[in-house]
PDB file of N, CA and C in Angstrom:
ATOM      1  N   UNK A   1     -94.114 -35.777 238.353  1.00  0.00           N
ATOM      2  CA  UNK A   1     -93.699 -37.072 237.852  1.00  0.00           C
ATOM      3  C   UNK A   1     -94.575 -38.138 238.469  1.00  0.00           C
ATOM      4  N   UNK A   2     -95.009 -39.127 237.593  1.00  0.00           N
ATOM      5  CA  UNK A   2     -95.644 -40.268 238.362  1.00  0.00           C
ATOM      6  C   UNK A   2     -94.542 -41.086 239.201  1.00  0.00           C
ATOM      7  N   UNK A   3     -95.136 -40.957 240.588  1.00  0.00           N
ATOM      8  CA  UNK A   3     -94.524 -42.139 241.400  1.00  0.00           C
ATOM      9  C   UNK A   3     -94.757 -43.238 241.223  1.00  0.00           C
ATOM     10  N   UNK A   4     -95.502 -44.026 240.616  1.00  0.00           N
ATOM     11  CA  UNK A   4     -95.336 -45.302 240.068  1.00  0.00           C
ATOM     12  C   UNK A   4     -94.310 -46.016 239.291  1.00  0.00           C
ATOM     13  N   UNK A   5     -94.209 -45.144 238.494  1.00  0.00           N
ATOM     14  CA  UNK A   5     -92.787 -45.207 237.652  1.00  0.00           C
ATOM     15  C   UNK A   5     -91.939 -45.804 238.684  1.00  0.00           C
ATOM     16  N   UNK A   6     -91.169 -46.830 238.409  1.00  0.00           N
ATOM     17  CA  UNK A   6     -90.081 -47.220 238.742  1.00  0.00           C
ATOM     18  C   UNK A   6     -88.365 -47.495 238.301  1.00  0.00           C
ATOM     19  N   UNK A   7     -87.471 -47.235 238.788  1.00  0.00           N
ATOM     20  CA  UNK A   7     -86.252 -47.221 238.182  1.00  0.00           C
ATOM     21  C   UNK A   7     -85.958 -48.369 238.053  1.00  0.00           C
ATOM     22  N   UNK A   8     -85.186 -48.486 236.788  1.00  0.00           N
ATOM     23  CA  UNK A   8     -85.297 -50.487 236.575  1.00  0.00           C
ATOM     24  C   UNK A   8     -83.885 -50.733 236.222  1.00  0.00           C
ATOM     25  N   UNK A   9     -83.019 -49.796 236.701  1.00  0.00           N
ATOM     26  CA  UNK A   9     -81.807 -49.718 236.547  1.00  0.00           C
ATOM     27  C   UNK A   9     -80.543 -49.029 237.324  1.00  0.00           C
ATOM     28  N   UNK A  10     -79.750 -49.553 238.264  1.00  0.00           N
ATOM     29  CA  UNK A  10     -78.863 -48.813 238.954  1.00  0.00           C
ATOM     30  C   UNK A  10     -77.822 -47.463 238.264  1.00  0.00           C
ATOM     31  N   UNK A  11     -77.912 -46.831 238.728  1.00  0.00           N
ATOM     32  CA  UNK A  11     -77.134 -45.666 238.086  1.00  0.00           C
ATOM     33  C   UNK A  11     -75.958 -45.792 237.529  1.00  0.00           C
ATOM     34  N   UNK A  12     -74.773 -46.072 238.348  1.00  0.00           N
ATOM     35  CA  UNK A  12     -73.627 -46.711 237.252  1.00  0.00           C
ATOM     36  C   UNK A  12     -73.818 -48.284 237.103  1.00  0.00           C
ATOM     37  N   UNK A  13     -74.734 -49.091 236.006  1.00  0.00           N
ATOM     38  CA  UNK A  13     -74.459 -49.770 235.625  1.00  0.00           C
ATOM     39  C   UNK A  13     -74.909 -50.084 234.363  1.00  0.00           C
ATOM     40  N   UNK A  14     -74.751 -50.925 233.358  1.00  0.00           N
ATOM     41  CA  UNK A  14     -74.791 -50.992 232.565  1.00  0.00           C
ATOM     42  C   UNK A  14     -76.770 -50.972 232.357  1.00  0.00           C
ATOM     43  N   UNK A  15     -77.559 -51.033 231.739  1.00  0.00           N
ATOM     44  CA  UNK A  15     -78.979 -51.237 231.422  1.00  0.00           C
ATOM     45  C   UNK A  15     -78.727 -52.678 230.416  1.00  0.00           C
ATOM     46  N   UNK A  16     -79.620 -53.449 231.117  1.00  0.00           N
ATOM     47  CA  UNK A  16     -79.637 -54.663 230.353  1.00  0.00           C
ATOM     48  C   UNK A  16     -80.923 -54.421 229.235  1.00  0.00           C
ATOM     49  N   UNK A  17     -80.549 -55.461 228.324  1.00  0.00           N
ATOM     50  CA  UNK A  17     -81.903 -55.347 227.091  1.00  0.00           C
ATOM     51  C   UNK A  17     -83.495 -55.709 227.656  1.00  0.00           C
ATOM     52  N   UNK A  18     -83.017 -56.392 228.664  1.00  0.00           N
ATOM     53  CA  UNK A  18     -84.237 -56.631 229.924  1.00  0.00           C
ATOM     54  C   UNK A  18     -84.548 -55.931 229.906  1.00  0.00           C
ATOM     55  N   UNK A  19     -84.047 -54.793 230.982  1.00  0.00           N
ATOM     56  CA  UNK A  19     -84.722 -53.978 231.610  1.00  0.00           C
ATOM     57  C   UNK A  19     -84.770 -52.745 230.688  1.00  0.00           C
ATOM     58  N   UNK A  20     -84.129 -52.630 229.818  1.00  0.00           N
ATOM     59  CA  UNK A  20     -84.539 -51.487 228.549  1.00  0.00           C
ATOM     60  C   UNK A  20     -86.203 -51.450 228.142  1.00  0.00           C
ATOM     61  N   UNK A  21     -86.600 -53.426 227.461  1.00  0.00           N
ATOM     62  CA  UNK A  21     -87.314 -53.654 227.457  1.00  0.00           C
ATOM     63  C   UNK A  21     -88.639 -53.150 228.030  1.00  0.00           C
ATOM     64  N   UNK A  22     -88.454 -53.462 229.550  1.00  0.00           N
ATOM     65  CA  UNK A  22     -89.307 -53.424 231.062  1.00  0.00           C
ATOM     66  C   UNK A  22     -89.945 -52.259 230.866  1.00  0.00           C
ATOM     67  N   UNK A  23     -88.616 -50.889 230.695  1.00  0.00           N
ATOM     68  CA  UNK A  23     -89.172 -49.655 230.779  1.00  0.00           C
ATOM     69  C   UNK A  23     -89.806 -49.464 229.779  1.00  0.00           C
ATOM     70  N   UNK A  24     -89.330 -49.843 228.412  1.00  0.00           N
ATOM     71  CA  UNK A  24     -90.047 -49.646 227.800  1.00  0.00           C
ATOM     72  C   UNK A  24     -91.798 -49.730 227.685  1.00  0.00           C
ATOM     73  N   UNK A  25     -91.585 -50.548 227.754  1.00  0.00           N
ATOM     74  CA  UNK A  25     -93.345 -51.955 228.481  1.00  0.00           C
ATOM     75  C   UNK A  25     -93.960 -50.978 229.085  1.00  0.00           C
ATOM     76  N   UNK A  26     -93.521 -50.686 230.328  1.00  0.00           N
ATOM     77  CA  UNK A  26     -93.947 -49.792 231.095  1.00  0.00           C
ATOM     78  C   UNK A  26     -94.388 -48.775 230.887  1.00  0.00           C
ATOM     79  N   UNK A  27     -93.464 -47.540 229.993  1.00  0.00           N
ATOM     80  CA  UNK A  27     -93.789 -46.617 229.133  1.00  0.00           C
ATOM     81  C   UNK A  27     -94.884 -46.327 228.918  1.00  0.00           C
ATOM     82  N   UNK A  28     -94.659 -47.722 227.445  1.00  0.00           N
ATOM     83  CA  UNK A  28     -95.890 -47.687 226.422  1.00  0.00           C
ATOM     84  C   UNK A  28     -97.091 -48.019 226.676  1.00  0.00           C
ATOM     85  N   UNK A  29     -97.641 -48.790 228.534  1.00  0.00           N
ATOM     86  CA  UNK A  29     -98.295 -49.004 229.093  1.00  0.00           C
ATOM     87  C   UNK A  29     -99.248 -47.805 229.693  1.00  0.00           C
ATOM     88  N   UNK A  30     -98.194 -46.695 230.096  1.00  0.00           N
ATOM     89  CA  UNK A  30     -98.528 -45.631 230.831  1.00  0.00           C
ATOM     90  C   UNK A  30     -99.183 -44.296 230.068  1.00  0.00           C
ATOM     91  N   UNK A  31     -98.371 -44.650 228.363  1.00  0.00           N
ATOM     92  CA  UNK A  31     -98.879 -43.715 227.685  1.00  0.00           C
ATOM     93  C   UNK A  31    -100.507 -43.987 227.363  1.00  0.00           C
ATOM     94  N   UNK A  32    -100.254 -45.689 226.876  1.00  0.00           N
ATOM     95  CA  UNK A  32    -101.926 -45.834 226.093  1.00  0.00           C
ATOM     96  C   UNK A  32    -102.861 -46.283 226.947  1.00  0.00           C
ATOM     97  N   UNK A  33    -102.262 -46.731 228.056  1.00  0.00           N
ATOM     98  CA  UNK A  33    -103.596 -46.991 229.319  1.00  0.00           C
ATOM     99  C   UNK A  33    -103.760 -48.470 229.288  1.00  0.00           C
ATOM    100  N   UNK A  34    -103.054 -48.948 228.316  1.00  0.00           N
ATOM    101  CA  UNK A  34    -104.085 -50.344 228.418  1.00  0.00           C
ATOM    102  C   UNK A  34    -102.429 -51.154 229.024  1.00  0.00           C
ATOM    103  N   UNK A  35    -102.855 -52.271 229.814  1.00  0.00           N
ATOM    104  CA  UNK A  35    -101.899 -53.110 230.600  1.00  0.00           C
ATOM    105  C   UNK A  35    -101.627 -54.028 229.146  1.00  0.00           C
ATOM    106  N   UNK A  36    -102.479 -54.502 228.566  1.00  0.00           N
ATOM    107  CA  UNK A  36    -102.598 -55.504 227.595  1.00  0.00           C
ATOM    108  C   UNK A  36    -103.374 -55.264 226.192  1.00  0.00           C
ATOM    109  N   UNK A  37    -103.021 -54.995 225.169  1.00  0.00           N
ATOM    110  CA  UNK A  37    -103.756 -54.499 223.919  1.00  0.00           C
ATOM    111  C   UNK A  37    -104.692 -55.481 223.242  1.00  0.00           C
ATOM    112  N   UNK A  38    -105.830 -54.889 222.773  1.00  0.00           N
ATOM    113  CA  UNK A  38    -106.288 -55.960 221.863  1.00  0.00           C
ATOM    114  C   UNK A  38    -105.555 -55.996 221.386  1.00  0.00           C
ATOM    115  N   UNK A  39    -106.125 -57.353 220.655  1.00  0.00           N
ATOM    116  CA  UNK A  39    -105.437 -58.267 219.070  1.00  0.00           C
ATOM    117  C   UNK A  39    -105.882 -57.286 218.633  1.00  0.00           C
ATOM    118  N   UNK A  40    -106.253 -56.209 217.779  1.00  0.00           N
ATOM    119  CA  UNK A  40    -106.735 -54.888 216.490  1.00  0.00           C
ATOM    120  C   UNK A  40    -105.201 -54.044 217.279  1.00  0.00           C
ATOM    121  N   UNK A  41    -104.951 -53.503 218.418  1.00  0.00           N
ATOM    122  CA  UNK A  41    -103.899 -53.060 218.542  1.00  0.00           C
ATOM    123  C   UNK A  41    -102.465 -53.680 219.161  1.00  0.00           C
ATOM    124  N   UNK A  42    -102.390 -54.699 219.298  1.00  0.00           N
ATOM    125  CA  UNK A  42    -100.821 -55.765 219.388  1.00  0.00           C
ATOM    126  C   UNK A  42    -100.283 -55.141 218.335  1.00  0.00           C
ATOM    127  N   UNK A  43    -100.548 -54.951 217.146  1.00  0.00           N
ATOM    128  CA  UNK A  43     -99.346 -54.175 216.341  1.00  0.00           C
ATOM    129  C   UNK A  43     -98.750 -53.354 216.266  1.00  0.00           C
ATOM    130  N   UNK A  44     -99.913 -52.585 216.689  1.00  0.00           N
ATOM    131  CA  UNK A  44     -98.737 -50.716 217.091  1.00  0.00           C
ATOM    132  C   UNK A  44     -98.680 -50.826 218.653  1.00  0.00           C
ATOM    133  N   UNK A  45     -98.983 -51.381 219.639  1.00  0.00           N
ATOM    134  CA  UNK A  45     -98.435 -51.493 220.746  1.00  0.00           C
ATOM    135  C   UNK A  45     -96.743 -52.118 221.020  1.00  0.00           C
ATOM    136  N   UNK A  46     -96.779 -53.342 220.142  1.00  0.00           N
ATOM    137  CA  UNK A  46     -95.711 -53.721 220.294  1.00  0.00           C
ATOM    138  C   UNK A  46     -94.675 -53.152 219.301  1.00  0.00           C
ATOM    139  N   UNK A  47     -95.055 -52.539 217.926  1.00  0.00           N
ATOM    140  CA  UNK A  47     -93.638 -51.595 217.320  1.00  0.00           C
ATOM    141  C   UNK A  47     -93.058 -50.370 218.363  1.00  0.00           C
ATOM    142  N   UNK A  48     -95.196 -49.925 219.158  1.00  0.00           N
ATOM    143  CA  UNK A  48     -94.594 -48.811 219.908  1.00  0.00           C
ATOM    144  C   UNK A  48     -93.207 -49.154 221.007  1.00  0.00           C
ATOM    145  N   UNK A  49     -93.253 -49.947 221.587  1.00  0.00           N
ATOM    146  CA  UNK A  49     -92.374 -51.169 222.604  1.00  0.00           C
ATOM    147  C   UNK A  49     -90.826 -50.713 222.124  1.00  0.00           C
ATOM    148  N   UNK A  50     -91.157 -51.529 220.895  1.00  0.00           N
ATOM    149  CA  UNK A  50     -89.421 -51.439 220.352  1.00  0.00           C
ATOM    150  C   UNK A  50     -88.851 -50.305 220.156  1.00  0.00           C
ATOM    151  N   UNK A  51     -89.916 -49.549 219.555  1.00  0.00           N
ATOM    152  CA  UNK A  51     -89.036 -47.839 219.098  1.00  0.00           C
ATOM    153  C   UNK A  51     -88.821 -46.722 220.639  1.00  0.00           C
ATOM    154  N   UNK A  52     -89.111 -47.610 221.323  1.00  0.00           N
ATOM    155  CA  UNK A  52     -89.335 -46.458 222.550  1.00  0.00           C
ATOM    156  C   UNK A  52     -88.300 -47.254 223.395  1.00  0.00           C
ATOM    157  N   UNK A  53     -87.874 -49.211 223.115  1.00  0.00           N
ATOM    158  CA  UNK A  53     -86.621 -49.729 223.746  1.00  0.00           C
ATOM    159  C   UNK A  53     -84.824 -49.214 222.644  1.00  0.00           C
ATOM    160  N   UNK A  54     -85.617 -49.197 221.144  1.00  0.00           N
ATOM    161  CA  UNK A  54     -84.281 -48.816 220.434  1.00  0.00           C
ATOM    162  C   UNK A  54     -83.875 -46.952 220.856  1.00  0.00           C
ATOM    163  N   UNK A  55     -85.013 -46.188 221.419  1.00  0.00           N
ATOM    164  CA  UNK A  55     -84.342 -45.031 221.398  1.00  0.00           C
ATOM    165  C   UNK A  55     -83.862 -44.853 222.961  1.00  0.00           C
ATOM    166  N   UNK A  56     -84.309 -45.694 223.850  1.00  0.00           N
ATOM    167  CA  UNK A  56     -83.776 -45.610 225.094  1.00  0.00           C
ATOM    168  C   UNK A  56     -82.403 -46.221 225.090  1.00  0.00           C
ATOM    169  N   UNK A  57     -82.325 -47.383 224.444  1.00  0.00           N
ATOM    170  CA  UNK A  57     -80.599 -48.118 224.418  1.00  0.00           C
ATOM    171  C   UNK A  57     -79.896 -46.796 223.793  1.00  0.00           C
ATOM    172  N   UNK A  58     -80.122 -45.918 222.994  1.00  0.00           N
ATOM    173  CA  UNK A  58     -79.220 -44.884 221.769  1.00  0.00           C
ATOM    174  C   UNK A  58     -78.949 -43.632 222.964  1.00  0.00           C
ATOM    175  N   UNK A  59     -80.014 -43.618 223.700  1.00  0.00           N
ATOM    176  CA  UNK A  59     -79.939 -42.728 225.041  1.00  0.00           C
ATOM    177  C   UNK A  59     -78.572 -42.672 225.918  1.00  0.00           C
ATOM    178  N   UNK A  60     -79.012 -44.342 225.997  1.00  0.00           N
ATOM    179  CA  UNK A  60     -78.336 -44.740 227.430  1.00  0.00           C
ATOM    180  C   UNK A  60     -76.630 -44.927 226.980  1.00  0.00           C
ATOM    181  N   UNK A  61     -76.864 -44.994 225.744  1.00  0.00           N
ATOM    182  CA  UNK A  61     -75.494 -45.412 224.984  1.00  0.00           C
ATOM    183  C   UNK A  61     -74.716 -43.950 224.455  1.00  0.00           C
ATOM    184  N   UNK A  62     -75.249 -42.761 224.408  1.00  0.00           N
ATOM    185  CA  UNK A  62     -74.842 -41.428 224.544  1.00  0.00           C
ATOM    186  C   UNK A  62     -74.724 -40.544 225.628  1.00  0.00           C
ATOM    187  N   UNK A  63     -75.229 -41.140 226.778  1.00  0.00           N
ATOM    188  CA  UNK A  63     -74.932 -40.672 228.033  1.00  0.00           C
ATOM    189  C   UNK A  63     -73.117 -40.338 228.811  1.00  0.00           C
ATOM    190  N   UNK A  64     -72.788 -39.467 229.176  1.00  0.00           N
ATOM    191  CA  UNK A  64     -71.364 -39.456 229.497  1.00  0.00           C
ATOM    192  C   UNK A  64     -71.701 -39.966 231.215  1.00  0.00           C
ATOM    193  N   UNK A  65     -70.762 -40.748 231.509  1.00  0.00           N
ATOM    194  CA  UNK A  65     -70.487 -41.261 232.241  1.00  0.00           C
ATOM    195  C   UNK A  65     -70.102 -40.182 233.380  1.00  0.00           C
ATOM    196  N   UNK A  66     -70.481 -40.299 235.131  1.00  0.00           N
ATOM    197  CA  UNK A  66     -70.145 -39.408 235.751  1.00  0.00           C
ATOM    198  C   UNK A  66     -70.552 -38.217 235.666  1.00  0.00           C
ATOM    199  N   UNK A  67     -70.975 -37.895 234.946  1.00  0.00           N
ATOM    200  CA  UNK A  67     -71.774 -36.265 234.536  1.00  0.00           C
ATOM    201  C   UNK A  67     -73.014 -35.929 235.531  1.00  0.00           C
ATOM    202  N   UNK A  68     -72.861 -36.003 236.377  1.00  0.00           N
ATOM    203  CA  UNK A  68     -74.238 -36.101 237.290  1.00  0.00           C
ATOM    204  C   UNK A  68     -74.773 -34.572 237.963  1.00  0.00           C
ATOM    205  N   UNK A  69     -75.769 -34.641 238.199  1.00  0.00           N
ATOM    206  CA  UNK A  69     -76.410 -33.398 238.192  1.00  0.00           C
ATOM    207  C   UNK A  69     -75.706 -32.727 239.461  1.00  0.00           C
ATOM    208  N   UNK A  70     -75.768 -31.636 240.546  1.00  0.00           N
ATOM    209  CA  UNK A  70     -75.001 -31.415 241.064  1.00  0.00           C
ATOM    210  C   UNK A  70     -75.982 -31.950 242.755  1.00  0.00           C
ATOM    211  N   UNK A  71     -75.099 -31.737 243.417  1.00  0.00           N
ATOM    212  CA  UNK A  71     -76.563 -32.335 244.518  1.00  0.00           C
ATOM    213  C   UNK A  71     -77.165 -31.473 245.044  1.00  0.00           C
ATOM    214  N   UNK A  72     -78.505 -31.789 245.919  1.00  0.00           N
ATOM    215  CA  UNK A  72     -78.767 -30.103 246.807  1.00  0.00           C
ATOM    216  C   UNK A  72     -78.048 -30.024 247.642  1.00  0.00           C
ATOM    217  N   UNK A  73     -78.230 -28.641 247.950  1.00  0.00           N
ATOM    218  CA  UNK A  73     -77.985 -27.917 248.928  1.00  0.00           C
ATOM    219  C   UNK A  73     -77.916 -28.522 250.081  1.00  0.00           C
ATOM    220  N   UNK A  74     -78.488 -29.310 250.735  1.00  0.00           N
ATOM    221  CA  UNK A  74     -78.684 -29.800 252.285  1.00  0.00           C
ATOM    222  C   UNK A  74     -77.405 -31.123 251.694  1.00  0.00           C
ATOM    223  N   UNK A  75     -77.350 -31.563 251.097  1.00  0.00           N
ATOM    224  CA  UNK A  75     -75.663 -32.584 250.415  1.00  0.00           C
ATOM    225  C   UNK A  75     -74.582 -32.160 250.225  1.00  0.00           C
ATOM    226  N   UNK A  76     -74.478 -30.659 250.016  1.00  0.00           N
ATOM    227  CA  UNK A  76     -73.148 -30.102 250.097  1.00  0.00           C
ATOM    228  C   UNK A  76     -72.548 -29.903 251.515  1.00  0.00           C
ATOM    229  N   UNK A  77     -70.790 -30.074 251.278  1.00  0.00           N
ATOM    230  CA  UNK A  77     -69.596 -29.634 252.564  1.00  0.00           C
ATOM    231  C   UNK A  77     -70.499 -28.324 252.966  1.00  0.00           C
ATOM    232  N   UNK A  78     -70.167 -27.341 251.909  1.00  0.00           N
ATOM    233  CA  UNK A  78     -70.552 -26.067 253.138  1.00  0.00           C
ATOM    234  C   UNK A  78     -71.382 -25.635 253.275  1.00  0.00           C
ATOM    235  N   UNK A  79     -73.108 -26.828 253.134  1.00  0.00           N
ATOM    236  CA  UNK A  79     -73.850 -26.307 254.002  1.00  0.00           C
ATOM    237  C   UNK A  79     -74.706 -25.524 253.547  1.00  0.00           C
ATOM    238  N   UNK A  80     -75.880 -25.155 253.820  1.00  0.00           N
ATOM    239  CA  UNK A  80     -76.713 -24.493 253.376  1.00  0.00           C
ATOM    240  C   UNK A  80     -76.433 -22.877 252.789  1.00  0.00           C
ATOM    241  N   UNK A  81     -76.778 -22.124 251.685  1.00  0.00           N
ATOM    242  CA  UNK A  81     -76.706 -20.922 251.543  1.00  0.00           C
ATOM    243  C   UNK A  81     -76.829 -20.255 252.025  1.00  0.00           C
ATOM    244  N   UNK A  82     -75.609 -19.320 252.267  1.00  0.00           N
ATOM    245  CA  UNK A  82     -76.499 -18.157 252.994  1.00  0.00           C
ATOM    246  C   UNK A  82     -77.349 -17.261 252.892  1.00  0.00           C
ATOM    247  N   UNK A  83     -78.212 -16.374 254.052  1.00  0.00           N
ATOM    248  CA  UNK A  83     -79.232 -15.694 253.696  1.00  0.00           C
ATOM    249  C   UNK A  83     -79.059 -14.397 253.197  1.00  0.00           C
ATOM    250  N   UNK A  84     -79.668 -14.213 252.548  1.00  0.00           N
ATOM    251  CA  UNK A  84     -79.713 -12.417 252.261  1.00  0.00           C
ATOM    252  C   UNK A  84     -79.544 -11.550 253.284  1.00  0.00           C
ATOM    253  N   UNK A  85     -79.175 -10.882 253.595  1.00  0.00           N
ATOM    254  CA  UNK A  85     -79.107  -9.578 254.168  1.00  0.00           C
ATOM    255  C   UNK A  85     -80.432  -9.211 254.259  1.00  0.00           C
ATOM    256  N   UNK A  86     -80.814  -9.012 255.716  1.00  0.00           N
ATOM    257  CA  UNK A  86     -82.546  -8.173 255.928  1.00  0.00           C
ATOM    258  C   UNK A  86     -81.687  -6.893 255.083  1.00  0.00           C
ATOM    259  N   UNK A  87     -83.678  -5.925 254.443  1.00  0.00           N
ATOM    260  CA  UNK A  87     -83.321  -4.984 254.041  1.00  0.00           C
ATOM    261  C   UNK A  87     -83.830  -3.666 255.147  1.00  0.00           C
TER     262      UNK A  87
END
């Protein structure tokens, strides 16, 4: 994953159209390389923008609430797994 990427949104909270936006921006920044498009591409840069902010809101808006992945191992009560049995 690129570490640049940044999270532009707290986990339980709502995603504002802002920051839907942002990521989006960001995204569509990361995919085509360019920070800023020519004028010949401002048009499909910026539809790219919207279709990549309308399918992230449809995302974020089908997401179940609380469903969270489980944590590791070193975050769980009991503790690390145990080992195998030498053979």
């Amino acid at each position: 994953m690129c570490r640049s990427i940044k999270t532009l949104r707290a986990p339980y909270a709502d995603a504002t159209d802002e920051e839907i936006r942002a990521a989006a921006l960001q995204f569509v920044r990361k995919v085509s390389g360019y920070r800023q498009p020519s004028r010949a591409n401002e048009p499909a840069f910026t539809a790219a923008v919207e279709e990549v902010a309308a399918t992230t809101r449809q995302l974020l808006e089908t997401l179940v609430p609380g469903a969270l992945a489980p944590k590791p191992r070193a975050a769980r009560r009991d503790g690390p797994a145990p080992r195998p049995a030498a053979r």
